[in-house]
C-alpha atoms as a PDB file:
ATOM      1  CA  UNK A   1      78.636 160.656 314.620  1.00  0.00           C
ATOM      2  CA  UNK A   2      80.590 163.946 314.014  1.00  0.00           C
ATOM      3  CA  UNK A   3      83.409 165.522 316.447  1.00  0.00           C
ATOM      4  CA  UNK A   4      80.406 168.137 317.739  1.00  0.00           C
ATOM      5  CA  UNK A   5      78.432 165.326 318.684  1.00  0.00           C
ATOM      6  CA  UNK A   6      80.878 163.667 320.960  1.00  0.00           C
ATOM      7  CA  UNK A   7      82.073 167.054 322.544  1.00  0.00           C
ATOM      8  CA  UNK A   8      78.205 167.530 323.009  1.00  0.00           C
ATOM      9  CA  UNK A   9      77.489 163.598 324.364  1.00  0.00           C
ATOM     10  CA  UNK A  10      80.746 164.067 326.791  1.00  0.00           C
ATOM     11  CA  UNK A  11      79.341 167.470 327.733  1.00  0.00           C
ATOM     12  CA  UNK A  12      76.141 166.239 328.869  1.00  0.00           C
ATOM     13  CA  UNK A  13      77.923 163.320 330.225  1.00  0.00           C
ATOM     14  CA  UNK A  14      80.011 165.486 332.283  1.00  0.00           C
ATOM     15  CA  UNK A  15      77.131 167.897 333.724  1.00  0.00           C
ATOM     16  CA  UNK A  16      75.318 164.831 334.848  1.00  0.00           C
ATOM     17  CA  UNK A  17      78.542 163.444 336.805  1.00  0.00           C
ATOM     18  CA  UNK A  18      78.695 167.110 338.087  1.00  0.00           C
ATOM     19  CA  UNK A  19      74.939 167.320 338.999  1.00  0.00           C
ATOM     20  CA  UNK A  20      75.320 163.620 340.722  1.00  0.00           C
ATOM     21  CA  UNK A  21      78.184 164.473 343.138  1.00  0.00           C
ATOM     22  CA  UNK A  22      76.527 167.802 343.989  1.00  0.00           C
ATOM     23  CA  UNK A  23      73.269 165.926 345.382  1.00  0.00           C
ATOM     24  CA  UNK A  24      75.432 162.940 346.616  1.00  0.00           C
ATOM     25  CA  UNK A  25      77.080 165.835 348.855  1.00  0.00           C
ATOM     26  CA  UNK A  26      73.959 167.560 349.787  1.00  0.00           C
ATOM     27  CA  UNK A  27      72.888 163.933 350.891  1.00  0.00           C
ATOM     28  CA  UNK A  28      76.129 163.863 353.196  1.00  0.00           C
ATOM     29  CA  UNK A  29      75.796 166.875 354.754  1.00  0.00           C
ATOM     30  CA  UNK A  30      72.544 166.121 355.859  1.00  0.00           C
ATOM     31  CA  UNK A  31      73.118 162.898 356.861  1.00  0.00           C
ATOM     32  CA  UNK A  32      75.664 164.477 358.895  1.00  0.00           C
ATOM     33  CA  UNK A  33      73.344 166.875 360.541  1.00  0.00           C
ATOM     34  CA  UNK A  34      70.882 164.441 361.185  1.00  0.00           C
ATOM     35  CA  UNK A  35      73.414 162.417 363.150  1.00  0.00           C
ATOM     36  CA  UNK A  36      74.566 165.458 364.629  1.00  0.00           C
ATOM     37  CA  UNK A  37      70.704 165.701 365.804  1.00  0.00           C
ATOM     38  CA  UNK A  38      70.729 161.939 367.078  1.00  0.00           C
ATOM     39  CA  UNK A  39      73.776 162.621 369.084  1.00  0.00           C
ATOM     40  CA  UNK A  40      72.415 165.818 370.822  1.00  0.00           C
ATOM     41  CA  UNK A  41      69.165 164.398 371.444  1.00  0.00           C
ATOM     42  CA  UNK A  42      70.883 161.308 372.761  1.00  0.00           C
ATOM     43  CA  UNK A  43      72.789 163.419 375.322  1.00  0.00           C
ATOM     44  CA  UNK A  44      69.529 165.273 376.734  1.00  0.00           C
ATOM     45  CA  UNK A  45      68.044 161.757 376.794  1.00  0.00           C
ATOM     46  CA  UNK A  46      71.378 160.756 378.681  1.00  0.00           C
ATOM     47  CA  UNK A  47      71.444 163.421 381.104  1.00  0.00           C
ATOM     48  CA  UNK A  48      67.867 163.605 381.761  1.00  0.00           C
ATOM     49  CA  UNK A  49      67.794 159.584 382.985  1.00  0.00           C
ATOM     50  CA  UNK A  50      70.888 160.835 385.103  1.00  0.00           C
ATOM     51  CA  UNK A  51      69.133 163.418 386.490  1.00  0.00           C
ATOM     52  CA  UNK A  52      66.381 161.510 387.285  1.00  0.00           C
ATOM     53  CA  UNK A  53      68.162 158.818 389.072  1.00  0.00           C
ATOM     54  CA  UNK A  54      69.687 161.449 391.060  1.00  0.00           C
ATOM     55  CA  UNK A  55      66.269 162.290 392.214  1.00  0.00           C
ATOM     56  CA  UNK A  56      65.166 159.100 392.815  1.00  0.00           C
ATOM     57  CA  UNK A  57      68.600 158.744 394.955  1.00  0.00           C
ATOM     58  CA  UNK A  58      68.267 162.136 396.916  1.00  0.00           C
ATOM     59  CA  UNK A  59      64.252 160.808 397.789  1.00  0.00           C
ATOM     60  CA  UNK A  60      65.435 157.567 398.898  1.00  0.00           C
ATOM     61  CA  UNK A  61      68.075 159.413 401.200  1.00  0.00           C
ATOM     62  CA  UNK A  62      65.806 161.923 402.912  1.00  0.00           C
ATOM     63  CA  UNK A  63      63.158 159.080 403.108  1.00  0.00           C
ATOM     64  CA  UNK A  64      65.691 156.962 404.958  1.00  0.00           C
ATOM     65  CA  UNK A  65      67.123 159.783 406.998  1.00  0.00           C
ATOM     66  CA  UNK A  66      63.174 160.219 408.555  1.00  0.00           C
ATOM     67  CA  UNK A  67      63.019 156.836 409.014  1.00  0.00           C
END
């Protein structure tokens, strides 16, 4: 195996690593969105139970405030 070949072997070599980190990083970022996502979606859920409750509270009060 000549000089070239090795310079063309750690070339290739090298693009791969290169191409590998670029799509492990495109994987990060959108695992990061995704979770980014979760957490909004969490909140709404969150603040939609809350809001519920409240209702359910508020019904209960004016219910026992006729009674």
């Amino acid at each position: 195996m000549g000089m070239s070949d090795q310079f063309r072997d750690k070339a290739q070599e090298l693009q791969q690593r290169a191409k590998d980190a670029m799509n492990q990083q495109k994987d990060a970022q959108q695992d990061d969105e995704e979770g980014q996502q979760g957490q909004q979606q969490g909140s709404m859920t969150q603040r939609a139970k809350r809001a519920g409750r409240q209702v359910i509270d508020e019904t209960k009060r004016q219910r026992d405030q006729q009674d």
